[in-house]
Protein backbone atom coordinates (compact mmCIF):
# COMPACT_ATOMS: atom_id res chain seq x y z
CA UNK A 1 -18.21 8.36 -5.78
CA UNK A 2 -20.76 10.71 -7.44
CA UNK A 3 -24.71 11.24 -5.48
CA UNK A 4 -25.69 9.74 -8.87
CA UNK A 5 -23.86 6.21 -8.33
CA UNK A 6 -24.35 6.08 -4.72
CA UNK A 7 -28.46 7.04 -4.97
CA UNK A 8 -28.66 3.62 -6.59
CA UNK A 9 -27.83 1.89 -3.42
CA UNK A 10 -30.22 1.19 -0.28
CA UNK A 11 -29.92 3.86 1.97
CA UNK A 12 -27.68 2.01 4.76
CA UNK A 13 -25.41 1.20 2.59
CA UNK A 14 -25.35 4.51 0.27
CA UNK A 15 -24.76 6.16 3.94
CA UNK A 16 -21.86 4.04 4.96
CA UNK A 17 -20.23 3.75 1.76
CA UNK A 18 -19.84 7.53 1.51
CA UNK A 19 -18.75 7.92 5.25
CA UNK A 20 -16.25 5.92 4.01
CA UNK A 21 -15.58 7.39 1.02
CA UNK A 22 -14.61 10.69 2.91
CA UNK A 23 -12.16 8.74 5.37
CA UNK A 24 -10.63 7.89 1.85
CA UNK A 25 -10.30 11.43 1.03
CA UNK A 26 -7.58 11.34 3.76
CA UNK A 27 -5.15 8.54 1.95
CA UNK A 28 -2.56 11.19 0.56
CA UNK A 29 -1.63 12.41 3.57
CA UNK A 30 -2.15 16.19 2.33
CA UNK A 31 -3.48 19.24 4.36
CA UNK A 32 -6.53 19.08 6.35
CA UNK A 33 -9.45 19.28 4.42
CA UNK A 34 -12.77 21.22 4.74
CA UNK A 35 -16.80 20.02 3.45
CA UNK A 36 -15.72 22.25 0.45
CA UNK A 37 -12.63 20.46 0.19
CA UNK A 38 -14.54 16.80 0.64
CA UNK A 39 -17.53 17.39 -1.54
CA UNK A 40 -15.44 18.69 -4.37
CA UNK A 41 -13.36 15.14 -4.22
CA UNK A 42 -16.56 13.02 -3.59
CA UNK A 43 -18.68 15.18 -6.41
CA UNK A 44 -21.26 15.45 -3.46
CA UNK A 45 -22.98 18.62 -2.59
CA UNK A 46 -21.16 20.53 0.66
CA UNK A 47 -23.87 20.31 2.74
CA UNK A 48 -23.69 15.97 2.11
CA UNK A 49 -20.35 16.67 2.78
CA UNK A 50 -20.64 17.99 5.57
CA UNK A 51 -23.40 16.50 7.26
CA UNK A 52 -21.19 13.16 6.67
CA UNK A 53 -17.90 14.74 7.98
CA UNK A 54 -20.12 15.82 11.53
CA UNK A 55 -21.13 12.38 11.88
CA UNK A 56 -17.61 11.14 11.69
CA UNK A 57 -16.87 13.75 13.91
CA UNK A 58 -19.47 12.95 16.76
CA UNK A 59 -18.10 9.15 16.22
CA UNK A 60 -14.45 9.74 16.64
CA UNK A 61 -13.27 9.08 13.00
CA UNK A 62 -12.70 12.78 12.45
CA UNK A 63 -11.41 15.73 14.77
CA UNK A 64 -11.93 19.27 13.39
CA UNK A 65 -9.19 22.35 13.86
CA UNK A 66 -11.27 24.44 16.12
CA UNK A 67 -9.36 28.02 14.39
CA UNK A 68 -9.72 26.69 10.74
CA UNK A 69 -12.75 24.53 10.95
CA UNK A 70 -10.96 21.84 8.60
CA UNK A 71 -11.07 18.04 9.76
CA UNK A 72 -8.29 15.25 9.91
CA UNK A 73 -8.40 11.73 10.73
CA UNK A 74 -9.90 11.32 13.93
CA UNK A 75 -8.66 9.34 17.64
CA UNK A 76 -10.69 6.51 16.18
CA UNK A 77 -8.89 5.93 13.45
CA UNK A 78 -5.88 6.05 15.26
CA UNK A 79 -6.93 3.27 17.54
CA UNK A 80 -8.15 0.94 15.23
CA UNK A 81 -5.03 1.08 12.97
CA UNK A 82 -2.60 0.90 16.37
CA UNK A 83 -5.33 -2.58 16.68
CA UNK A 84 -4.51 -3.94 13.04
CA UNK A 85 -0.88 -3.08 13.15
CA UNK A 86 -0.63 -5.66 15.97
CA UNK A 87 -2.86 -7.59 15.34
CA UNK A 88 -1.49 -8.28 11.95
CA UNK A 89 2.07 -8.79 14.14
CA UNK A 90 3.20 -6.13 11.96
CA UNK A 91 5.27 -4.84 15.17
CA UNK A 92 7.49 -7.86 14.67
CA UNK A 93 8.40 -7.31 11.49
CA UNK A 94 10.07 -3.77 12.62
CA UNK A 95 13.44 -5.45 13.62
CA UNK A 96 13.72 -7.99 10.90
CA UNK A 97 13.29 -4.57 8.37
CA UNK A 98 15.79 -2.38 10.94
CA UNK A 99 18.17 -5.06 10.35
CA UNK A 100 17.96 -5.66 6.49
CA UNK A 101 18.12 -2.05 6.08
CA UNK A 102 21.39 -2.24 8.04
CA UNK A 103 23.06 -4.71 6.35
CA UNK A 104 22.36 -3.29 3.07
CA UNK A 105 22.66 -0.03 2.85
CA UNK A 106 18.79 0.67 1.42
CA UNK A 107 15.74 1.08 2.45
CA UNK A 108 13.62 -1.53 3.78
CA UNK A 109 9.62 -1.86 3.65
CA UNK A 110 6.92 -3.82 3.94
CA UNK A 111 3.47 -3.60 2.11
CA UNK A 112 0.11 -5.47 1.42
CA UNK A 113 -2.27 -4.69 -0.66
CA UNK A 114 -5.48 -2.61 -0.59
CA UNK A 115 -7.30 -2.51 -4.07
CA UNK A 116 -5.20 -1.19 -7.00
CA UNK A 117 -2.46 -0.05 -4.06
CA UNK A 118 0.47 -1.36 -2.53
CA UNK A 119 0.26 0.48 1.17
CA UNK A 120 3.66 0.16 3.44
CA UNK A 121 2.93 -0.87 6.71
CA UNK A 122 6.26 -0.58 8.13
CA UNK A 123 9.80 0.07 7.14
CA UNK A 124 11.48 3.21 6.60
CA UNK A 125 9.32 4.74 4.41
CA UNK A 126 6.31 5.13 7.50
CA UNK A 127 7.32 8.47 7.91
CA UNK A 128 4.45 11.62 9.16
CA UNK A 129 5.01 13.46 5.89
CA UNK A 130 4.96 10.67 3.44
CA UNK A 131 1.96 8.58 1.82
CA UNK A 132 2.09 5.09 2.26
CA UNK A 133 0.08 4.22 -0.53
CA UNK A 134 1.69 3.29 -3.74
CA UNK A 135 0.46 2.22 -7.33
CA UNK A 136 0.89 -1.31 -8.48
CA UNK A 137 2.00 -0.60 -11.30
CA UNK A 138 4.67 1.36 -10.97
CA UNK A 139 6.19 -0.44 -7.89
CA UNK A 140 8.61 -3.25 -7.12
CA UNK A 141 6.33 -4.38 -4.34
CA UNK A 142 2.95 -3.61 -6.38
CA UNK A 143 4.36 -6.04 -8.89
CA UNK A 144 5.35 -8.63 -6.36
CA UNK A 145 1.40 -8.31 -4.53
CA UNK A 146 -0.03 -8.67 -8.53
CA UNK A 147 2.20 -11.24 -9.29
CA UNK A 148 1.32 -13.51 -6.63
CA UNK A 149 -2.48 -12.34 -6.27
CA UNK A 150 -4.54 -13.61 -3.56
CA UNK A 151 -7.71 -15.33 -4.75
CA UNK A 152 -10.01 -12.63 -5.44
CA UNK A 153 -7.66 -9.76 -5.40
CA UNK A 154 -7.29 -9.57 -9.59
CA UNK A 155 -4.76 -9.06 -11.55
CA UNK A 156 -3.62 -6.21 -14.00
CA UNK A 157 -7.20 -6.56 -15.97
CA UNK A 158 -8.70 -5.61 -12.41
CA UNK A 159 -6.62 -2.17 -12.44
CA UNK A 160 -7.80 1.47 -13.57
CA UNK A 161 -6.24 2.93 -16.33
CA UNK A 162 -2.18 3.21 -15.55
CA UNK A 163 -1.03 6.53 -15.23
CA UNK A 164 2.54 7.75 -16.13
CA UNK A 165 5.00 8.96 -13.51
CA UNK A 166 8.12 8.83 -15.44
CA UNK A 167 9.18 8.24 -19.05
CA UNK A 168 9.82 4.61 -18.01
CA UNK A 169 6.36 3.56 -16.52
CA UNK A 170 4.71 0.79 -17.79
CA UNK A 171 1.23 1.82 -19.11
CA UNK A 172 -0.23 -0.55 -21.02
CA UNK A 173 -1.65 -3.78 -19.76
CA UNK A 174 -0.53 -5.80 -22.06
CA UNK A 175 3.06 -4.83 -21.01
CA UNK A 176 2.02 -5.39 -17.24
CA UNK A 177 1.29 -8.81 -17.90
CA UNK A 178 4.37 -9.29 -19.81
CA UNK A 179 6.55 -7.97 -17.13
CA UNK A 180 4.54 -9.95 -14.48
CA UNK A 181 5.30 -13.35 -16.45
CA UNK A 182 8.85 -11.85 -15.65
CA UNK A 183 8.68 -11.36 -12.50
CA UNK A 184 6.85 -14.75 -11.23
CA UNK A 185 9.62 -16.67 -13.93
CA UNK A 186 12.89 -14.45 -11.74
CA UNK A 187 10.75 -14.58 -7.89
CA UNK A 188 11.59 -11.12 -7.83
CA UNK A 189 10.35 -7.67 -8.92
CA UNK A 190 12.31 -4.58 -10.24
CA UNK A 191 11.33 -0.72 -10.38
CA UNK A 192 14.00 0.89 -12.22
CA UNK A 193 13.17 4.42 -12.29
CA UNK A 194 9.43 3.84 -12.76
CA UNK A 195 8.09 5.70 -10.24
CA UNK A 196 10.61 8.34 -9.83
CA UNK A 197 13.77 8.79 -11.70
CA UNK A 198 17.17 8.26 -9.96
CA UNK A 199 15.37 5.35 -7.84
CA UNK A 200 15.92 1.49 -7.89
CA UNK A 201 14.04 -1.07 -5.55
CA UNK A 202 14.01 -4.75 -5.86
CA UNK A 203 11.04 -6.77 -4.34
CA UNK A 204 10.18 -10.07 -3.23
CA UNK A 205 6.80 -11.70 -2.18
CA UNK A 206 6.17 -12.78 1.84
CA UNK A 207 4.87 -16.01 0.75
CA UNK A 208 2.12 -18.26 2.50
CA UNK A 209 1.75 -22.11 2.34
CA UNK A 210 -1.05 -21.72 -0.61
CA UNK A 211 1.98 -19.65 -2.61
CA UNK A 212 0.33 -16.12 -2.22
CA UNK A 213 2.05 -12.84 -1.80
CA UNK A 214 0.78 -11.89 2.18
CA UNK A 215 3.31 -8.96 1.87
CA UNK A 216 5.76 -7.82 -0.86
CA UNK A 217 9.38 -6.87 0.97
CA UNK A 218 11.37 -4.47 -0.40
CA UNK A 219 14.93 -2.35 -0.62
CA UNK A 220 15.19 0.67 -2.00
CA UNK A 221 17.81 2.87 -2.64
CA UNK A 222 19.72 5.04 -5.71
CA UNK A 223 21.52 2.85 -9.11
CA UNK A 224 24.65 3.02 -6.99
CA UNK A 225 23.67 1.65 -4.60
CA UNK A 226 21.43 -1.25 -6.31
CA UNK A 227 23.87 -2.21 -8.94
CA UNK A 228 23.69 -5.11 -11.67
CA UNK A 229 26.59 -6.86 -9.48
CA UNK A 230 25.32 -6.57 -5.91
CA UNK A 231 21.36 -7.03 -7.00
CA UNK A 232 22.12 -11.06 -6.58
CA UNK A 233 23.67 -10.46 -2.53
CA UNK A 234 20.65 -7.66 -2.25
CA UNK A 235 17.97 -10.75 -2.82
CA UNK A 236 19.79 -13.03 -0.84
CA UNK A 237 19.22 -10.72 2.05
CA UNK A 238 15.68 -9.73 1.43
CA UNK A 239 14.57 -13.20 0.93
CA UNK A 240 16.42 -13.92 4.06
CA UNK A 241 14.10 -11.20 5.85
CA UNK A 242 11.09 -12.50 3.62
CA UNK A 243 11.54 -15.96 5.09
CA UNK A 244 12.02 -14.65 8.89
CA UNK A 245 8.89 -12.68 7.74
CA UNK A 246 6.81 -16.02 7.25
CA UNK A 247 7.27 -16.95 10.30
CA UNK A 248 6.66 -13.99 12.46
CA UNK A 249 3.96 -12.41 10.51
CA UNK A 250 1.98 -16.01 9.76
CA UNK A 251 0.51 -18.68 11.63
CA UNK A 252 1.98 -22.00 11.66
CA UNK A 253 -1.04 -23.13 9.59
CA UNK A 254 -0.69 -20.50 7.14
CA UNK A 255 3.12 -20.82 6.44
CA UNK A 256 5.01 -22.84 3.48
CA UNK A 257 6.93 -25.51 4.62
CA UNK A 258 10.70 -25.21 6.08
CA UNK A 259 13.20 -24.70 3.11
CA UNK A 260 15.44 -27.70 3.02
């Protein structure tokens, strides 16, 4: 967010979006970053940049390498997602994907969504070096968490423009929609090399009472793995997990009714 967008807002808020914006900076998991580093992201000068990274610091939401001077997420940030992760129950759902992952072969994850991203929140994919942020677009479960959009949450019109990753992303909105119509008609999403090449993941929604996508749950793994003839016995067994899901991750109030 440039100083020229953010001036227009009252001062508290102008303050506290752009503390936030630099604990943004931090999403892609990259190197540790310095004001330089944050001001050239944020289009703010260095020393706004850095006068907002030492107030994080002094609050606990950064830490700063005391040889290189560059900052990193801070203790605080650490507690409060430890907070969410179990508050959301989201340490339940660890066995359920340990277990799927098992039995098929692939890789299992869970994600929800935050803005025009899918972000896992467990599964194997939550490793140190990877990002757990993923485009909608371009994903199995970002399909799955636009398909079945929570009220307010928007649908492909919502998005930013939709960048390429491989020859086989879909880019125009139009052909979002189109392949979302798909999707809700089948109950199940498909990333065939969109993202990366030589990578296949299937995706269903974690469905609450209301019919909204909590979580998307998916397996991922190569096209030999996730073949046209076992893709039927994969979604069996992730909406097996998806419905074990349900009921760990929501309240009784919140779920859909037992499957008869």
């Amino acid at each position: 967010m440039t100083e020229a967008v953010t001036a227009r807002a009252p001062g508290g808020a102008q303050a506290v979006r752009r503390a936030l914006d630099v604990l943004h900076c931090f999403h892609d998991n990259g190197p540790d970053l310095s004001a330089s580093d944050l001001a050239r992201r944020l289009e703010l000068s260095v020393s706004t940049a850095h006068r907002l990274a030492r107030t994080l610091l002094g609050a606990g939401f950064l830490e700063q390498d005391p040889r290189t001077a560059r900052y990193r997420l801070g203790p605080a940030v650490t507690e409060l997602g430890r907070l969410s992760y179990h508050q959301r129950g989201l340490h339940l759902a660890a066995p359920e994907l340990a277990d799927l992952a098992e039995r098929t072969g692939a890789t299992a994850d869970l994600a929800l969504r935050s803005g025009p991203h899918a972000v896992i929140v467990a599964g194997g994919s939550v490793t140190p070096k990877v990002g757990l942020r993923r485009p909608l677009h371009s994903t199995a479960l970002g399909k799955v968490l636009l398909a079945w959009a929570r009220p307010g949450e928007g649908g492909p019109e919502s998005l930013p423009p939709l960048p390429a990753f491989t020859d086989r992303t879909i880019v125009e909105p139009a052909a979002l929609e189109a392949e979302l119509v798909r999707v809700r008609a089948e109950a199940y999403a498909l990333n065939d090399g969109e993202s990366a090449h030589g990578v296949r993941t299937l995706a269903v929604p974690v469905l609450d009472g209301a019919g909204y996508a909590r979580f998307a749950l998916a397996v991922r793994a190569t096209p030999s793995l996730i073949t046209a003839e076992r893709t039927e016995w994969l979604l069996t067994e992730a909406r097996s997990c998806a419905r074990a899901l349900e009921v760990l991750l929501l309240s009784p109030a919140e779920r859909r009714p037992p499957a008869r």
